[in-house]
N, C-alpha and C. Protein backbone atom coordinates (compact mmCIF):
# COMPACT_ATOMS: atom_id res chain seq x y z
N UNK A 1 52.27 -28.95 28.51
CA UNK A 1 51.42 -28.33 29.52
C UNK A 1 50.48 -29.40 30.07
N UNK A 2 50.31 -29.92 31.39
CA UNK A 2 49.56 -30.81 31.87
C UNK A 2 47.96 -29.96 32.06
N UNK A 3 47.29 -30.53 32.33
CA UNK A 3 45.27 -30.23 32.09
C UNK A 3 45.33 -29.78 33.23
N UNK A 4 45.75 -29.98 34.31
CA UNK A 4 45.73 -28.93 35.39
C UNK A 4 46.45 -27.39 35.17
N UNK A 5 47.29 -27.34 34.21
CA UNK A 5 47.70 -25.88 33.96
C UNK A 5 46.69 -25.33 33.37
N UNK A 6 46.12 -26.15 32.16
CA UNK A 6 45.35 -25.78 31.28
C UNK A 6 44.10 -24.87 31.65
N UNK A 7 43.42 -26.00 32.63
CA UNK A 7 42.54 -25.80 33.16
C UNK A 7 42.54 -24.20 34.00
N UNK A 8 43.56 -24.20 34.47
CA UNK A 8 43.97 -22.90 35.30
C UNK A 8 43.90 -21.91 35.01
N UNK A 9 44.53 -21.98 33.43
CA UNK A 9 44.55 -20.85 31.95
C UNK A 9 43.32 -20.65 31.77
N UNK A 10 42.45 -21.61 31.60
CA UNK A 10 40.84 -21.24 31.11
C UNK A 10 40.21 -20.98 31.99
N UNK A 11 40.33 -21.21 33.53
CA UNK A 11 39.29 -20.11 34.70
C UNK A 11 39.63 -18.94 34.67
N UNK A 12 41.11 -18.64 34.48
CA UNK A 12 41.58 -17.09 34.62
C UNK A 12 40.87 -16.37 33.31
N UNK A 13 41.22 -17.29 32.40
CA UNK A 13 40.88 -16.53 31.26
C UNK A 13 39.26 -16.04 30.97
N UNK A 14 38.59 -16.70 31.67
CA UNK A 14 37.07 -16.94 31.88
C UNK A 14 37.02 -15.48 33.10
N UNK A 15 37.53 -15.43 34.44
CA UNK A 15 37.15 -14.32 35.16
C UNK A 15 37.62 -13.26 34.57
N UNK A 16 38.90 -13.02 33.68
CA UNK A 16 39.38 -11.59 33.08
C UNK A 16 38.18 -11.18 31.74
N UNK A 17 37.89 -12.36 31.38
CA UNK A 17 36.49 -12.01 30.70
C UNK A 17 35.42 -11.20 31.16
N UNK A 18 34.97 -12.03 32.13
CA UNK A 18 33.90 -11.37 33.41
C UNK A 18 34.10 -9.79 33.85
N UNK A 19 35.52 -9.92 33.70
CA UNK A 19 35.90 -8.30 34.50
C UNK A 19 35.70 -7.23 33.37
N UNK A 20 36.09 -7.51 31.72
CA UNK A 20 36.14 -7.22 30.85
C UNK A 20 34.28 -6.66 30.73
N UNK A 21 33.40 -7.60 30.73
CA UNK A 21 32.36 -7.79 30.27
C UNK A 21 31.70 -6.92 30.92
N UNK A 22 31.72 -6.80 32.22
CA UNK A 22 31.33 -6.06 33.45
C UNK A 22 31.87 -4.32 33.04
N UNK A 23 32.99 -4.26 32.93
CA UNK A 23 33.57 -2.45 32.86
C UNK A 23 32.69 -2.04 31.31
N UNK A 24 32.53 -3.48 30.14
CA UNK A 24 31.78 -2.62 28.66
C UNK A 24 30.54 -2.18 29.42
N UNK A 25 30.07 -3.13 30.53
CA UNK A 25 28.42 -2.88 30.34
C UNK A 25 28.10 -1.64 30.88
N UNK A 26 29.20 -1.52 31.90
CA UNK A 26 29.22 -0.27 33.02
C UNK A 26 29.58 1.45 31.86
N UNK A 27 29.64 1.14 30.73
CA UNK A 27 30.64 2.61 29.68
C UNK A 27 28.74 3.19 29.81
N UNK A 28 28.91 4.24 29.14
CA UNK A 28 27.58 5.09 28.99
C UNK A 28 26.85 4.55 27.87
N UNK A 29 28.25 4.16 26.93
CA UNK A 29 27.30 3.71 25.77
C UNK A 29 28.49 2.72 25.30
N UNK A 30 27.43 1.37 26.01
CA UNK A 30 28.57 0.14 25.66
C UNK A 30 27.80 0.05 24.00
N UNK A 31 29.01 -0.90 23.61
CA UNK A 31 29.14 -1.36 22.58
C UNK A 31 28.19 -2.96 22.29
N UNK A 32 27.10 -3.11 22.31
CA UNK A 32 26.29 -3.97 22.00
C UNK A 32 26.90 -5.07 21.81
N UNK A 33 27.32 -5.22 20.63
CA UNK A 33 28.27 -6.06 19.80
C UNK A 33 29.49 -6.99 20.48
N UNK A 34 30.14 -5.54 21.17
CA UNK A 34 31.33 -6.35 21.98
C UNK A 34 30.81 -7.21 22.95
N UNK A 35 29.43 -7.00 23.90
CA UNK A 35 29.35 -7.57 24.33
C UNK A 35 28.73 -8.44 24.12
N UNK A 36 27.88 -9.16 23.37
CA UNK A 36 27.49 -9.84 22.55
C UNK A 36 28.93 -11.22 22.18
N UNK A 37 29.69 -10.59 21.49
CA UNK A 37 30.76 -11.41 21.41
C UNK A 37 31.55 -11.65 22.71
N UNK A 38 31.71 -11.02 23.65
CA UNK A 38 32.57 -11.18 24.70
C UNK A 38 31.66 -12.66 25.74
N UNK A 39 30.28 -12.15 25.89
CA UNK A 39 29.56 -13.17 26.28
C UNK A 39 29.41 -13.91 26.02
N UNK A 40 29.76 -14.58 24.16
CA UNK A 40 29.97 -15.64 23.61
C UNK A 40 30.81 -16.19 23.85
N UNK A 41 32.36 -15.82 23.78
CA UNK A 41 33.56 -15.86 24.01
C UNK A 41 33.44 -16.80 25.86
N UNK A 42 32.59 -16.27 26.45
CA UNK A 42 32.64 -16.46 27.69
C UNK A 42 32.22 -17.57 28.08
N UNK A 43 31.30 -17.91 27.34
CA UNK A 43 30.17 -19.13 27.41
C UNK A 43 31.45 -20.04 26.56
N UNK A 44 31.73 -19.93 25.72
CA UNK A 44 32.86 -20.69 25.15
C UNK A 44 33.56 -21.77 26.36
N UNK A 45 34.34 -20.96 26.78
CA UNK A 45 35.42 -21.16 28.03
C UNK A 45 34.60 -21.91 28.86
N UNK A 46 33.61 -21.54 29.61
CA UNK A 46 32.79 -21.90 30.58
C UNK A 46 32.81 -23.39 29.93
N UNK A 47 32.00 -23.85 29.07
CA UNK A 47 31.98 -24.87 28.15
C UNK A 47 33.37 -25.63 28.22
N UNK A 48 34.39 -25.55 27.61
CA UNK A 48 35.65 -26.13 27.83
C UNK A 48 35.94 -26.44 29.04
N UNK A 49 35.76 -25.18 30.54
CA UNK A 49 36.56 -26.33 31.14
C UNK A 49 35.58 -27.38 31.94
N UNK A 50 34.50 -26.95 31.91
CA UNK A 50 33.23 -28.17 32.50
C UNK A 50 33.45 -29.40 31.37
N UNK A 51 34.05 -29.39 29.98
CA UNK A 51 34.29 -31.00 29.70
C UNK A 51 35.39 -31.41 30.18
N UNK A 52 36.45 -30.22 30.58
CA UNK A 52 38.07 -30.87 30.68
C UNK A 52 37.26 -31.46 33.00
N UNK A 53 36.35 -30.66 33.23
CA UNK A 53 36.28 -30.94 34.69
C UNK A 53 35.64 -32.44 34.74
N UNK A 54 34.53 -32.84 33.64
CA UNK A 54 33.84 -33.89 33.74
C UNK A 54 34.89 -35.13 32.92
N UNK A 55 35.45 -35.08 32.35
CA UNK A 55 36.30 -35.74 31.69
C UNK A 55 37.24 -36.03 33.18
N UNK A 56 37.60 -35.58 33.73
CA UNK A 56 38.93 -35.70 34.71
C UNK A 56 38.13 -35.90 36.24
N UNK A 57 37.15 -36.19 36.13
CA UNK A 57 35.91 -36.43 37.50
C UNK A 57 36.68 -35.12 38.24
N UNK A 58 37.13 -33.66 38.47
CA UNK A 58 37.00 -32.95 39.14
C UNK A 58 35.60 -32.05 39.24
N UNK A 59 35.41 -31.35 40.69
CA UNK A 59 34.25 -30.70 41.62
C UNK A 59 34.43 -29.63 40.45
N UNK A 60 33.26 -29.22 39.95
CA UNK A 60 32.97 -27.26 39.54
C UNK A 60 32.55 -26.98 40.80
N UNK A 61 33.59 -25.49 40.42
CA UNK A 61 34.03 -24.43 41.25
C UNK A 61 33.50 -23.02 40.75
N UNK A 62 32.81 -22.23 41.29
CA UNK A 62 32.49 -20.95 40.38
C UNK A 62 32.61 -20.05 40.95
């Protein structure tokens, strides 16, 4: 898999997060926790691909 796929995998995987994170917060009675971890999870990713972007001199995109 070349770092441009990679990279591709980890924005998607980063906005299906977002979408994820967004519908717990929106429930009547989200789950604290999940989101707690999901926002971790999120910040994770975010993290990865800003070294794979600065490592490879490409522009962040958000």
């Amino acid at each position: 898999m070349s770092l441009g796929t990679h990279l591709d995998e980890l924005v998607e995987k980063h906005r299906a997060l977002e979408r994820t994170l967004e519908e717990e917060m929106q429930r009547p009675y989200a789950d604290d926790l999940r989101i707690a971890a999901l926002k971790k999870r999120k910040l994770h990713l975010k993290d990865e691909i800003q070294r794979i972007r600065d490592g490879e001199g490409l522009l962040q995109v958000h």
